[in-house]
PDB file of N, CA and C in Angstrom:
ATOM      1  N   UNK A   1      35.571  -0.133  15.689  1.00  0.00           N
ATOM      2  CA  UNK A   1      36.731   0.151  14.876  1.00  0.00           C
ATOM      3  C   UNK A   1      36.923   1.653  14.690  1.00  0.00           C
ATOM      4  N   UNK A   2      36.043   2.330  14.238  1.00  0.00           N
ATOM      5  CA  UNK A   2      36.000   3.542  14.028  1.00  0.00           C
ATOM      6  C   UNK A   2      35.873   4.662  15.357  1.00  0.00           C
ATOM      7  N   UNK A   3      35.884   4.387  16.528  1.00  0.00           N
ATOM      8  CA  UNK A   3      36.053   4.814  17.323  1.00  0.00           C
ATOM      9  C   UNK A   3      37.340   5.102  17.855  1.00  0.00           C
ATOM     10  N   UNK A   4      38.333   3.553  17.780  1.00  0.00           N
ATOM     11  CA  UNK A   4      39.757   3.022  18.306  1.00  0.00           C
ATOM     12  C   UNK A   4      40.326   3.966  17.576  1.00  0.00           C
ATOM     13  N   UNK A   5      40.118   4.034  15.590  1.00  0.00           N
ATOM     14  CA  UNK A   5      41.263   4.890  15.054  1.00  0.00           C
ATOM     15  C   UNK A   5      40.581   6.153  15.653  1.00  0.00           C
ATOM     16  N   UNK A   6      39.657   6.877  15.962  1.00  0.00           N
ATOM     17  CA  UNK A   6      39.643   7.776  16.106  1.00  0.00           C
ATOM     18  C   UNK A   6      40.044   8.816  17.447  1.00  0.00           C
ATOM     19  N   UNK A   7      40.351   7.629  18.726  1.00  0.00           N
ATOM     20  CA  UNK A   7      40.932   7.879  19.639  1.00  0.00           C
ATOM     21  C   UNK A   7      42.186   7.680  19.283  1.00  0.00           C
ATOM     22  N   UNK A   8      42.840   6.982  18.807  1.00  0.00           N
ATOM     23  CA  UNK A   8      44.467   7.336  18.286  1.00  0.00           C
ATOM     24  C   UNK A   8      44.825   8.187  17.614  1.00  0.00           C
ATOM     25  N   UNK A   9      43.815   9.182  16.671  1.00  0.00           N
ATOM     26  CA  UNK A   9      44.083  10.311  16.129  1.00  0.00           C
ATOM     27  C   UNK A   9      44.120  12.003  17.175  1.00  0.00           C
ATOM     28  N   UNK A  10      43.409  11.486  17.660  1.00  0.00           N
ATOM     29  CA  UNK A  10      43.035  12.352  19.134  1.00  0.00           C
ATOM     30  C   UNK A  10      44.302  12.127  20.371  1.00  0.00           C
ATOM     31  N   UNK A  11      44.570  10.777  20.515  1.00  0.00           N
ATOM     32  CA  UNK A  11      46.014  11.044  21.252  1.00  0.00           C
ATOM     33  C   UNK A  11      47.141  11.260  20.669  1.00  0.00           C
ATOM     34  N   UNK A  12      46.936  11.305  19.164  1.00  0.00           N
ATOM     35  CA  UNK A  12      48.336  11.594  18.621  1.00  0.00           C
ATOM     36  C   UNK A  12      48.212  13.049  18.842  1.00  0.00           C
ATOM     37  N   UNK A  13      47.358  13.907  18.298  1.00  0.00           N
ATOM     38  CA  UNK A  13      47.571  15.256  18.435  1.00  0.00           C
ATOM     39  C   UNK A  13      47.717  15.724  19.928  1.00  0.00           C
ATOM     40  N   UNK A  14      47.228  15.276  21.031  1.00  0.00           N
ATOM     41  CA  UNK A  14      47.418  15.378  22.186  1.00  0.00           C
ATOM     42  C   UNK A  14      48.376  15.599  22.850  1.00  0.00           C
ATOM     43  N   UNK A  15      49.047  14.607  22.075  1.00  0.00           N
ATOM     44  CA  UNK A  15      50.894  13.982  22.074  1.00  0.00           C
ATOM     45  C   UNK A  15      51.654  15.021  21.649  1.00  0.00           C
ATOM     46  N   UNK A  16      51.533  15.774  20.201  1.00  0.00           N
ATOM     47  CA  UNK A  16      52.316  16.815  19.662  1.00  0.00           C
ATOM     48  C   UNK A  16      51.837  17.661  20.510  1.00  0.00           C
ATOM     49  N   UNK A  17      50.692  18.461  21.377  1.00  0.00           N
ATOM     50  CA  UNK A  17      50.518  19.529  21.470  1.00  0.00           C
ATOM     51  C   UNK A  17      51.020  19.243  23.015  1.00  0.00           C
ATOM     52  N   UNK A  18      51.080  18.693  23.662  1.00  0.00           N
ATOM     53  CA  UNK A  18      52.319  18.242  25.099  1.00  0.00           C
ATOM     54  C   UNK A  18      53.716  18.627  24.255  1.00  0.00           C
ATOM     55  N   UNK A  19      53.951  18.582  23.460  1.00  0.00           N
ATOM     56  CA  UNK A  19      55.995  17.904  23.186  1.00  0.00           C
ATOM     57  C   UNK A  19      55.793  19.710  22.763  1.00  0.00           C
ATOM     58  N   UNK A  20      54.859  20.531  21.678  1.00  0.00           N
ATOM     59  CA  UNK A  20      54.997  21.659  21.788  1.00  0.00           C
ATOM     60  C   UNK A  20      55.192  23.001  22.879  1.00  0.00           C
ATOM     61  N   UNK A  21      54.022  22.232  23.386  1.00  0.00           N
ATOM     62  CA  UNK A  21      53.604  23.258  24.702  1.00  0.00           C
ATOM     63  C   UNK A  21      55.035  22.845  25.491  1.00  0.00           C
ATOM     64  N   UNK A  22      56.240  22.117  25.423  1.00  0.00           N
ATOM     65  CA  UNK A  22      57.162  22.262  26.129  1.00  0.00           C
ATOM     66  C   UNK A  22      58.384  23.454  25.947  1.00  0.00           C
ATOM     67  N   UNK A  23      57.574  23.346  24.676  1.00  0.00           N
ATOM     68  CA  UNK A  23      59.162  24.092  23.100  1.00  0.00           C
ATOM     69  C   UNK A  23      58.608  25.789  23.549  1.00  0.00           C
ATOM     70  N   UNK A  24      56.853  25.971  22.416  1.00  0.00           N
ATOM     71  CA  UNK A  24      56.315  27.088  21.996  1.00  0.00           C
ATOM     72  C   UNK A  24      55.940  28.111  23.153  1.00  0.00           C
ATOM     73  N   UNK A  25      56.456  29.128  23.411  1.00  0.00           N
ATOM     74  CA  UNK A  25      55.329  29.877  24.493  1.00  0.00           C
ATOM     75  C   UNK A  25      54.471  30.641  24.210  1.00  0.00           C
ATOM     76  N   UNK A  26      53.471  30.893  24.918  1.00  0.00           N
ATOM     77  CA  UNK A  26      51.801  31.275  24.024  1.00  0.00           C
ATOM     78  C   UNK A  26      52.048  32.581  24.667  1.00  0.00           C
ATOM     79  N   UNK A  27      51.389  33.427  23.726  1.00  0.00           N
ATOM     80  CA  UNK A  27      51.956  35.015  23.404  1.00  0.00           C
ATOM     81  C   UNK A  27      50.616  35.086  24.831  1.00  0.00           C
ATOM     82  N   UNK A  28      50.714  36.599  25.326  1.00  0.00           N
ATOM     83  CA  UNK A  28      49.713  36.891  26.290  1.00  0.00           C
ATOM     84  C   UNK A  28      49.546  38.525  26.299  1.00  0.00           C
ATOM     85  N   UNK A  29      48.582  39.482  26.308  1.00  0.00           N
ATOM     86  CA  UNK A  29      48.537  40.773  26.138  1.00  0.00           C
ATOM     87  C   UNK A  29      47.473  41.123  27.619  1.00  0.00           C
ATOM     88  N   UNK A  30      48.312  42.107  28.345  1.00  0.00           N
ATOM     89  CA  UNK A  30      47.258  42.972  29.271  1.00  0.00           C
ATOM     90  C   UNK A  30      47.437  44.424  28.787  1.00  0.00           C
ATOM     91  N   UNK A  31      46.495  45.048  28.655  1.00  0.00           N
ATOM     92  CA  UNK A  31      46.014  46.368  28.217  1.00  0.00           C
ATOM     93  C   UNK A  31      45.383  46.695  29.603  1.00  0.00           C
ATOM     94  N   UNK A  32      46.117  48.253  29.803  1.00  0.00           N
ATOM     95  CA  UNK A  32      45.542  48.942  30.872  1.00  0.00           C
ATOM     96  C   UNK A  32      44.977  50.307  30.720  1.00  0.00           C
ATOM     97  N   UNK A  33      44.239  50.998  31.127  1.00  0.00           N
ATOM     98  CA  UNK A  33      44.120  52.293  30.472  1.00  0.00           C
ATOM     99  C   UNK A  33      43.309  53.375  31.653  1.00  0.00           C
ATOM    100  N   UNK A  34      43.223  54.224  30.822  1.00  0.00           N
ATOM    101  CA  UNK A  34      42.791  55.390  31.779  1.00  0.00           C
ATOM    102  C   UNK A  34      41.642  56.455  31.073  1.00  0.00           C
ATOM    103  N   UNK A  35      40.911  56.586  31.412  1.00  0.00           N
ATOM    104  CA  UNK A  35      39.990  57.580  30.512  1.00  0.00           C
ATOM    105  C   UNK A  35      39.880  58.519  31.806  1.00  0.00           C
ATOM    106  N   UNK A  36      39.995  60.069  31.078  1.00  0.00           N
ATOM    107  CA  UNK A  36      39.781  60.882  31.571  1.00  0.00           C
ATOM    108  C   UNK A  36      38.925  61.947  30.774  1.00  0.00           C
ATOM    109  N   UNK A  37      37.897  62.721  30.598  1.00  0.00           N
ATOM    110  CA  UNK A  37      36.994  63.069  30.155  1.00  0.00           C
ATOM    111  C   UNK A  37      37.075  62.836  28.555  1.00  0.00           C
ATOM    112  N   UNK A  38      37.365  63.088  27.432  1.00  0.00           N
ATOM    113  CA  UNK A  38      37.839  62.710  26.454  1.00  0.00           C
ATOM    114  C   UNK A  38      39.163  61.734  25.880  1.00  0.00           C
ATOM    115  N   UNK A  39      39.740  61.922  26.787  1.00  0.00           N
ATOM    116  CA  UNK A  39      40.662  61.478  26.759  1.00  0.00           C
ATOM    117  C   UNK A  39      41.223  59.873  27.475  1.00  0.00           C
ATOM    118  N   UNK A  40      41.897  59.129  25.991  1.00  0.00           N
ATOM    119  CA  UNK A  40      42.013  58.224  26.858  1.00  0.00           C
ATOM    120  C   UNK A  40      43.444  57.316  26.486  1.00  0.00           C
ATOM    121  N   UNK A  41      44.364  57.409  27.716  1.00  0.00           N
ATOM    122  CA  UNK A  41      45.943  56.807  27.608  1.00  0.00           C
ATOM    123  C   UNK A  41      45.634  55.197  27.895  1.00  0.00           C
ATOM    124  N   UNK A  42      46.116  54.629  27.021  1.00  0.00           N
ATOM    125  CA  UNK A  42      46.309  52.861  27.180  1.00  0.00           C
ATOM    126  C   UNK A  42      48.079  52.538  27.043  1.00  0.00           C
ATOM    127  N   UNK A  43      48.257  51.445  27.983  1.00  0.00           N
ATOM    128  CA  UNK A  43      49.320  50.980  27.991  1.00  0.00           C
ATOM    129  C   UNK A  43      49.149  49.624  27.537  1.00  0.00           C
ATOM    130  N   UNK A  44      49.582  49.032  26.918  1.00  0.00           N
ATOM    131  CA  UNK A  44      49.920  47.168  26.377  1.00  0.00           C
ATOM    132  C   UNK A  44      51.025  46.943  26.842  1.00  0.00           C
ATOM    133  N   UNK A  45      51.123  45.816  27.562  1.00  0.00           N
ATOM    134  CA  UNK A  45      52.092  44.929  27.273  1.00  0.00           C
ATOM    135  C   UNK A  45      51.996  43.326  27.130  1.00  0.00           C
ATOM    136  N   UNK A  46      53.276  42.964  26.366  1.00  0.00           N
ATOM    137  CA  UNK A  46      53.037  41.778  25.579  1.00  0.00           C
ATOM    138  C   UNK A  46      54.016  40.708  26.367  1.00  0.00           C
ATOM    139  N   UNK A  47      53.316  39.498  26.835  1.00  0.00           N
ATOM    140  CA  UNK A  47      54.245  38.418  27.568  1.00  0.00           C
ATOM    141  C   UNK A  47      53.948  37.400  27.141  1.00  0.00           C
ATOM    142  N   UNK A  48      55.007  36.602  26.968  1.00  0.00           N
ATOM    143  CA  UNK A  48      54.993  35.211  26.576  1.00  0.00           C
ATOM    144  C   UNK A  48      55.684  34.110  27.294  1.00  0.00           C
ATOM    145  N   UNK A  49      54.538  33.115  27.814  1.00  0.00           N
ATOM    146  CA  UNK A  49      55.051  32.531  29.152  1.00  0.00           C
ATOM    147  C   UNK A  49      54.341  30.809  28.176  1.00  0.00           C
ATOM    148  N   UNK A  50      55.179  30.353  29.330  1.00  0.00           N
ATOM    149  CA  UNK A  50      55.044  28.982  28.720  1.00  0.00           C
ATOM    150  C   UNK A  50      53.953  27.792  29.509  1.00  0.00           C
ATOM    151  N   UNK A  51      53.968  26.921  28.767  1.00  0.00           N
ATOM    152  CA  UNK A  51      52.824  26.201  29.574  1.00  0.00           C
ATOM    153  C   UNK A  51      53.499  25.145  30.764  1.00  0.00           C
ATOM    154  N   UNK A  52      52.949  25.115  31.812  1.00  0.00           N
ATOM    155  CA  UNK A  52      53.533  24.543  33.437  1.00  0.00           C
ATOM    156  C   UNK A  52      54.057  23.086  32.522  1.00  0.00           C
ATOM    157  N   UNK A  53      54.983  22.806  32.794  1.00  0.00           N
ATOM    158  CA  UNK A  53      55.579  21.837  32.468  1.00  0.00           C
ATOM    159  C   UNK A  53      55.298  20.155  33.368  1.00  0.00           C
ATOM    160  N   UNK A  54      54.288  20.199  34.448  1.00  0.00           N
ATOM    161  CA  UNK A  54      53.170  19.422  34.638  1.00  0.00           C
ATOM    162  C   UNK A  54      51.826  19.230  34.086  1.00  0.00           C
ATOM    163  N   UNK A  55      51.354  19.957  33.124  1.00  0.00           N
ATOM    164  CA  UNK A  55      50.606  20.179  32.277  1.00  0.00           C
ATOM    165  C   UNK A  55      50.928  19.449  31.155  1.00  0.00           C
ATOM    166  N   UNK A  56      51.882  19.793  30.419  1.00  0.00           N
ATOM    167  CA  UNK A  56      52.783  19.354  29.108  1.00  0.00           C
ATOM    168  C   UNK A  56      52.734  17.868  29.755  1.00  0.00           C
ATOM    169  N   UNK A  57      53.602  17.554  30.426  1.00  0.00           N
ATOM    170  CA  UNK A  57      53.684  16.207  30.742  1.00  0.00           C
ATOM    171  C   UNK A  57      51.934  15.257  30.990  1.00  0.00           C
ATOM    172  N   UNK A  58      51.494  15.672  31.760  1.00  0.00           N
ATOM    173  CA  UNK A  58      49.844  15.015  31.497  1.00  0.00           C
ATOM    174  C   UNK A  58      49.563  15.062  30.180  1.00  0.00           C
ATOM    175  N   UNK A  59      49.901  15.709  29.521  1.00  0.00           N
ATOM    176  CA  UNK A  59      49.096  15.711  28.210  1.00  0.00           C
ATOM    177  C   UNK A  59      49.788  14.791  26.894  1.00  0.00           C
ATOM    178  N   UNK A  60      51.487  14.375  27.200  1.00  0.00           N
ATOM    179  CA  UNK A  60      52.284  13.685  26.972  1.00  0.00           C
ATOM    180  C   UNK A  60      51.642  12.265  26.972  1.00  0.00           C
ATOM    181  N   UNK A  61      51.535  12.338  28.768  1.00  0.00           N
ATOM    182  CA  UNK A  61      51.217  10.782  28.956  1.00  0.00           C
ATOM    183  C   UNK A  61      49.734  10.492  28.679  1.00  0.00           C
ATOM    184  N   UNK A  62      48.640  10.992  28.760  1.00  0.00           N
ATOM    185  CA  UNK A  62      47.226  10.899  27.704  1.00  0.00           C
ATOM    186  C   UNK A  62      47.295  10.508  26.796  1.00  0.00           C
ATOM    187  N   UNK A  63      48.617  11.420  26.272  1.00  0.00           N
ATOM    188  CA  UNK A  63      48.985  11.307  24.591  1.00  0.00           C
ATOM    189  C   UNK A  63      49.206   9.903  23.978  1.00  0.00           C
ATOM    190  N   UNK A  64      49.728   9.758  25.165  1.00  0.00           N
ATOM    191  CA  UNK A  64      50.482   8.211  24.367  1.00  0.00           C
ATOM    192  C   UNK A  64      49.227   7.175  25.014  1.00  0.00           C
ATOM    193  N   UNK A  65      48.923   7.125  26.368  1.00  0.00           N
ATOM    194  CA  UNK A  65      48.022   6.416  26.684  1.00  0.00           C
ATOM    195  C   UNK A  65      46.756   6.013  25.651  1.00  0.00           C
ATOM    196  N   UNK A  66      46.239   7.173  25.143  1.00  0.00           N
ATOM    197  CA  UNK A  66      45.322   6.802  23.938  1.00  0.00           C
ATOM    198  C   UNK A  66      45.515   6.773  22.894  1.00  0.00           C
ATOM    199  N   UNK A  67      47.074   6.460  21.999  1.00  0.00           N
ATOM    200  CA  UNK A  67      47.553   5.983  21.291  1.00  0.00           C
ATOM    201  C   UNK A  67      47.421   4.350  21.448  1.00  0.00           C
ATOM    202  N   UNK A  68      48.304   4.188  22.613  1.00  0.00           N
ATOM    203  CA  UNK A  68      47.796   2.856  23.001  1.00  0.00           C
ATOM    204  C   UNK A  68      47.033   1.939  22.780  1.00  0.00           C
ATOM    205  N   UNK A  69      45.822   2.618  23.789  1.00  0.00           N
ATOM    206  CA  UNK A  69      44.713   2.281  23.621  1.00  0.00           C
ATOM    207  C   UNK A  69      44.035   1.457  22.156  1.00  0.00           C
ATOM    208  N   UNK A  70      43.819   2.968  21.494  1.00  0.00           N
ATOM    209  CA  UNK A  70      44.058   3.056  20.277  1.00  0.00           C
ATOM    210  C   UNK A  70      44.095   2.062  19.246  1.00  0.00           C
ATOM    211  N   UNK A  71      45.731   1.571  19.560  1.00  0.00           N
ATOM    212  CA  UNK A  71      46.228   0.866  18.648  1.00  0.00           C
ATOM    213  C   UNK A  71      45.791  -0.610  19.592  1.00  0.00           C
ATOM    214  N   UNK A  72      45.866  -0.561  20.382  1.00  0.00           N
ATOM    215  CA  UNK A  72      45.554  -2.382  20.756  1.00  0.00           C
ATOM    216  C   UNK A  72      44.429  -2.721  20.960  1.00  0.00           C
ATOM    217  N   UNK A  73      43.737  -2.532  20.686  1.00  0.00           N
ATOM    218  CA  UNK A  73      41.951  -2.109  20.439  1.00  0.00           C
ATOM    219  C   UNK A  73      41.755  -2.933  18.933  1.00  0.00           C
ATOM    220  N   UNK A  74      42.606  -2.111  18.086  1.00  0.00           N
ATOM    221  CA  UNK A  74      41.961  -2.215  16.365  1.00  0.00           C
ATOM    222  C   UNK A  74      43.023  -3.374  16.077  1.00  0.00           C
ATOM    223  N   UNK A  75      43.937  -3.972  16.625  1.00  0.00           N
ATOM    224  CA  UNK A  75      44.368  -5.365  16.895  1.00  0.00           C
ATOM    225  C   UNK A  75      43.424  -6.668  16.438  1.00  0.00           C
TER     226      UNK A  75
END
């Protein structure tokens, strides 16, 4: 019993973080730099790219799959 709800709690969040990862894009930072005897110039830049939208979807259908599960288990 306590396993079933606990795999349906686990594909529910699974589930939101697929339907997000379609919406949210995850921030990303490369820092480059240069040292020259004391001295030292850095450049940042900041990108925000999204997650492969075959990714999102696997994690969709997991999502719900161990909802499923889940729920027809503790039946």
């Amino acid at each position: 019993m306590a396993t079933t709800r606990a795999l349906f709690w686990i594909g529910l969040a699974v589930l939101i973080l697929g339907i997000l990862s379609l919406v949210i894009p995850l921030p990303h930072r490369n820092r480059e730099g240069v040292n020259v005897g004391g001295v030292s110039i850095d450049i940042e830049t900041r990108h925000e790219e999204k997650v492969s939208p075959i990714i999102s979807a696997v994690m969709i259908v997991g999502g719900l799959g161990a909802i499923a599960f889940g729920r027809g288990k503790s039946s």
